[in-house]
Protein backbone atom coordinates (compact mmCIF):
# COMPACT_ATOMS: atom_id res chain seq x y z
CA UNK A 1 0.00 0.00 0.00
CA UNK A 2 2.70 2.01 0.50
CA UNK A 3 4.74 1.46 -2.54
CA UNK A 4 4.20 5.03 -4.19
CA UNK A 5 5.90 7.03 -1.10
CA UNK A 6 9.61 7.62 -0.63
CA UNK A 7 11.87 7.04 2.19
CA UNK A 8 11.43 10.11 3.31
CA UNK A 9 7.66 10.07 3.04
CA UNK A 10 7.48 6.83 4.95
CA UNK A 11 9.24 7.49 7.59
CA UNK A 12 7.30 10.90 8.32
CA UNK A 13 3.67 8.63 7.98
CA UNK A 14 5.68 5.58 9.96
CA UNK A 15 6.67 8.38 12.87
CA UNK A 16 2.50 9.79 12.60
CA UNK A 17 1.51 6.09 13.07
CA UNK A 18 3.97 4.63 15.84
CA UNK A 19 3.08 8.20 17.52
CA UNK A 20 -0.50 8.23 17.48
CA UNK A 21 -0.74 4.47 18.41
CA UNK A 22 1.46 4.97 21.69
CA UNK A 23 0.14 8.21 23.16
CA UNK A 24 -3.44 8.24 21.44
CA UNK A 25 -2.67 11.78 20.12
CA UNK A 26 -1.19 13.19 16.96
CA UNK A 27 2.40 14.32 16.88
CA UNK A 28 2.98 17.77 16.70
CA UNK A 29 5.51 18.89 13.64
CA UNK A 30 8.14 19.46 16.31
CA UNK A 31 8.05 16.08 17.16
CA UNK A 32 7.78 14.91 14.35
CA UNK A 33 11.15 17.16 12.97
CA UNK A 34 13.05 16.10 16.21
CA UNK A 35 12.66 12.82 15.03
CA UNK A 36 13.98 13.65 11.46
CA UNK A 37 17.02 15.51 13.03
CA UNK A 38 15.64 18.16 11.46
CA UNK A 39 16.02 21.86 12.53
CA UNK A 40 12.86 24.08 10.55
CA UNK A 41 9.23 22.76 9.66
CA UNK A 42 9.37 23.88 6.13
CA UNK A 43 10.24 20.30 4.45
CA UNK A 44 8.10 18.46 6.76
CA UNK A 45 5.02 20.70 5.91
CA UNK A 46 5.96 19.41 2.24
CA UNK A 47 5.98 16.05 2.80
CA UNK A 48 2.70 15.92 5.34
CA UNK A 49 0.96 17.85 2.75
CA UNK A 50 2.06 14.80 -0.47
CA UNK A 51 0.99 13.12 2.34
CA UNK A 52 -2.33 14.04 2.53
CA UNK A 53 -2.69 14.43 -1.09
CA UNK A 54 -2.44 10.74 -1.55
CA UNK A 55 -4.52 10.04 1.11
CA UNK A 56 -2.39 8.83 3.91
CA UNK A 57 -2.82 11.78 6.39
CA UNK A 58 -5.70 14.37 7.35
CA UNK A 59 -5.39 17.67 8.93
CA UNK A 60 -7.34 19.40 11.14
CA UNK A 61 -6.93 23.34 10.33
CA UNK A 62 -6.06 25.01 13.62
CA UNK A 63 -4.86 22.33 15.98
CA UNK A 64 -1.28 21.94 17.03
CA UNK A 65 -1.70 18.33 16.96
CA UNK A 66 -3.41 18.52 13.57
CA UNK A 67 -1.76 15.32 11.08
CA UNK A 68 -3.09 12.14 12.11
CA UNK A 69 -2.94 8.73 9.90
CA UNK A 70 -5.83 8.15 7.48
CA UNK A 71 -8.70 5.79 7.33
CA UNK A 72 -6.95 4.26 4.54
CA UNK A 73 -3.83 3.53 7.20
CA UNK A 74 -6.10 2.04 9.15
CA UNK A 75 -8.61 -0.24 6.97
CA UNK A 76 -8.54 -4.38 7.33
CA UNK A 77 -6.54 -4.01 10.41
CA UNK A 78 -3.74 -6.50 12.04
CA UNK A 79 -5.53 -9.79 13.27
CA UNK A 80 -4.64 -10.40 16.87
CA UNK A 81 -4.55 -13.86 17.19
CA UNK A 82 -2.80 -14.67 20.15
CA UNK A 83 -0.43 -13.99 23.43
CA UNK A 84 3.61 -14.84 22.94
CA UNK A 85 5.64 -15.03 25.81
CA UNK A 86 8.74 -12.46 25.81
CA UNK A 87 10.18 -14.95 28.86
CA UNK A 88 9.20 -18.73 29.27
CA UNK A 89 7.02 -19.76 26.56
CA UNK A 90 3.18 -20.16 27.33
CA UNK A 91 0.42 -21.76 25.95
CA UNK A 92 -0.76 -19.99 22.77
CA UNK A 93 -4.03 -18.34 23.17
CA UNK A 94 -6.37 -16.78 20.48
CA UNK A 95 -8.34 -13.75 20.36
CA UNK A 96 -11.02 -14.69 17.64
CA UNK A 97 -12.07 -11.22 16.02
CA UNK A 98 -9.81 -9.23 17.82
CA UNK A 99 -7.56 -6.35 15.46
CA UNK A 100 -6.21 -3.55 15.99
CA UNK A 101 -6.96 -0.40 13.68
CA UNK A 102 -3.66 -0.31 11.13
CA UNK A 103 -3.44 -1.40 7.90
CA UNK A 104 -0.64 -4.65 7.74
CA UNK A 105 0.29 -2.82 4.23
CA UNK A 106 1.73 -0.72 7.17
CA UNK A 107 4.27 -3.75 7.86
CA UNK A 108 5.19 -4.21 4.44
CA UNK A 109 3.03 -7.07 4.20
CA UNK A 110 -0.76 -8.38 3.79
CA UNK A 111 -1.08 -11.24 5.81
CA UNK A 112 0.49 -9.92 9.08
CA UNK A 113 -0.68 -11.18 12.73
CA UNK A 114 -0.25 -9.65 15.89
CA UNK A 115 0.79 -11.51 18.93
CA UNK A 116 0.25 -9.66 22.40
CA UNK A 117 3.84 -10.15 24.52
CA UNK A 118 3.77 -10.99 27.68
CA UNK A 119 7.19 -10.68 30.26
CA UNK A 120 10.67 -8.87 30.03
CA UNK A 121 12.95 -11.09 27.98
CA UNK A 122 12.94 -8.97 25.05
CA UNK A 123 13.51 -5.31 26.73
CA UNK A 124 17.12 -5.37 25.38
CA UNK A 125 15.64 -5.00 21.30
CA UNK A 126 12.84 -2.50 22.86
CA UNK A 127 9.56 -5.04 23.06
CA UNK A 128 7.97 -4.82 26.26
CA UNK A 129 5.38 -6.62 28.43
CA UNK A 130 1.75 -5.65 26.79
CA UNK A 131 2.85 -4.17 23.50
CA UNK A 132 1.31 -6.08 20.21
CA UNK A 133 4.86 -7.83 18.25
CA UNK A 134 3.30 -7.78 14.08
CA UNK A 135 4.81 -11.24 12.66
CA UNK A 136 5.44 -11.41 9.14
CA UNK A 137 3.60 -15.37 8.49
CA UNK A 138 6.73 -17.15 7.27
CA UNK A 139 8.54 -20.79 8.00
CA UNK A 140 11.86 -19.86 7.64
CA UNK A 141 14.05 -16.68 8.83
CA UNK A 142 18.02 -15.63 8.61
CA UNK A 143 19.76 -16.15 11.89
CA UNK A 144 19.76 -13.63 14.06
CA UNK A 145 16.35 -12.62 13.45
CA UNK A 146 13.51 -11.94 15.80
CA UNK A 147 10.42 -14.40 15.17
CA UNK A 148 7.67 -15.97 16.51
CA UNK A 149 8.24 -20.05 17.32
CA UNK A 150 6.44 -22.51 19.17
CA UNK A 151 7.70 -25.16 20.85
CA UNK A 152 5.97 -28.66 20.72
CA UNK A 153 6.04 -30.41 24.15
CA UNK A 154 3.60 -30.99 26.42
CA UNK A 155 1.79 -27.87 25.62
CA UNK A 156 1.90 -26.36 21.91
CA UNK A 157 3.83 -22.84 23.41
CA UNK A 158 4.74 -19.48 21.30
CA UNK A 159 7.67 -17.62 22.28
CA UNK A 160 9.32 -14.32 20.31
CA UNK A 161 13.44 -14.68 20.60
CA UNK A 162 16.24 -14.38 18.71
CA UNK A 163 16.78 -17.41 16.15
CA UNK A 164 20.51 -18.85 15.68
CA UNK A 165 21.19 -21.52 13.61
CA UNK A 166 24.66 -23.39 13.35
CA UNK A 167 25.11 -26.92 11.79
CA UNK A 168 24.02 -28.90 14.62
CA UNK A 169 22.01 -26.49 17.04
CA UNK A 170 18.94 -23.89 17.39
CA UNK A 171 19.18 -21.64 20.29
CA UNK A 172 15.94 -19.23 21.02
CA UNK A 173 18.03 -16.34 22.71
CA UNK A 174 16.49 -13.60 24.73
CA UNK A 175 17.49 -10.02 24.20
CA UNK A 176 17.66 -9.54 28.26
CA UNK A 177 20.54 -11.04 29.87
CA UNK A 178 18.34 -12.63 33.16
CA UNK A 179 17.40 -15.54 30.77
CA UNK A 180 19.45 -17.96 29.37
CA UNK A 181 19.32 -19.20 25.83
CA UNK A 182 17.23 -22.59 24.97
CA UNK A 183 19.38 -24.62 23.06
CA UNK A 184 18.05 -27.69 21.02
CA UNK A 185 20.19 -30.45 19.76
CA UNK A 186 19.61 -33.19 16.32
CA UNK A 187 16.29 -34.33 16.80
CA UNK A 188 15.33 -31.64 19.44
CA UNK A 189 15.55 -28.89 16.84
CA UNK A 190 12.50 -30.38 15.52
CA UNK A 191 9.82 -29.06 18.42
CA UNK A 192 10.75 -25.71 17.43
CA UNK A 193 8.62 -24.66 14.23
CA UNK A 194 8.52 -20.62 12.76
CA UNK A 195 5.49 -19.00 13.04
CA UNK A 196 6.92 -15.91 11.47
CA UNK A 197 9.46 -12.86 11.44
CA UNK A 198 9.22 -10.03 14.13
CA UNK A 199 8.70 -7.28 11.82
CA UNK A 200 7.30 -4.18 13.76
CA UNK A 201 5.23 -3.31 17.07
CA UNK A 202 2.51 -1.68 18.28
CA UNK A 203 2.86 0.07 21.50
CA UNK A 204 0.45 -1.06 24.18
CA UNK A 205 -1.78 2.04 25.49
């Protein structure tokens, strides 16, 4: 959905989204400059305003917190179809109907879920207890990358960690140094299965 904007233009309507969605207010073109690293308001009003031409953003003449993300942003919504454990894995749980109001085009993707986190283990990379992690549906990821698993045991159990892959081992690391990695061996690395690839996150309210 995004395709026709540029990096510059994305990043502006990414900061308006990830803004709005965490404090339930518009950003203010300060804000939204200090983000940039940018010292005047006179390119931003630029972009906001291709912004708004194609749709993405509306204003509100008058108000200091006046650019807020578009219905078209917002349409479908992410599916949220579950808890993940950002600690020891728990039992996955599903939220039939539940979505939140952003468009997974958003994500770079169409078919994006979001999983509610629950605990601390991935503070370190900036995902914390209650926010909503977006996962990219996908079997396979690079190592090194953040994704959704479960676990097969004695409870099917989703976790988000950081996947590493040598010849003979998987390890499901935590990006908080209280918990240690789970490391599974030759057959073992079977009971771990990829739900998908961490790919953004929506700040809990």
């Amino acid at each position: 959905m995004t395709s026709d904007l540029t990096p510059r233009q994305k990043s502006v309507l990414d900061f308006i989204i990830a803004f709005q969605q965490a404090y339930r207010i518009a950003p203010t073109v300060r804000e939204i400059c200090a983000h940039l690293g940018l010292k005047g308001p006179a390119g931003i009003h630029r972009v906001l305003n291709v912004l708004k031409d194609k749709g993405y953003v509306l204003a509100e003449p008058g108000k200091k917190r006046s650019w807020r993300f578009s219905k078209k942003v917002s349409d479908g919504g992410v599916p949220v179809i579950g808890t993940i454990a950002a600690g020891r894995p728990i039992e996955a749980v599903e939220y039939p109907g539940e979505k939140v109001a952003i468009s997974p085009a958003v994500f770079g993707c169409e078919r994006c879920f979001g999983l509610r986190v629950m605990g601390d283990s991935m503070i370190d990379a900036h995902i914390l207890d209650g926010d909503l992690a977006i996962i990219r549906p996908q079997q396979r990821v690079d190592s090194g990358a953040i994704a959704a698993v479960m676990v097969q045991d004695v409870l099917t159990e989703a976790t988000l960690k950081i996947v590493h892959f040598n010849r003979s081992t998987l390890s499901l690391e935590a990006a908080n140094p209280a918990y240690p990695p789970m490391v599974f061996r030759g057959r073992q690395r079977k009971k771990v299965s990829i739900l998908g690839k961490f790919v953004g996150i929506v700040r809990r309210s």
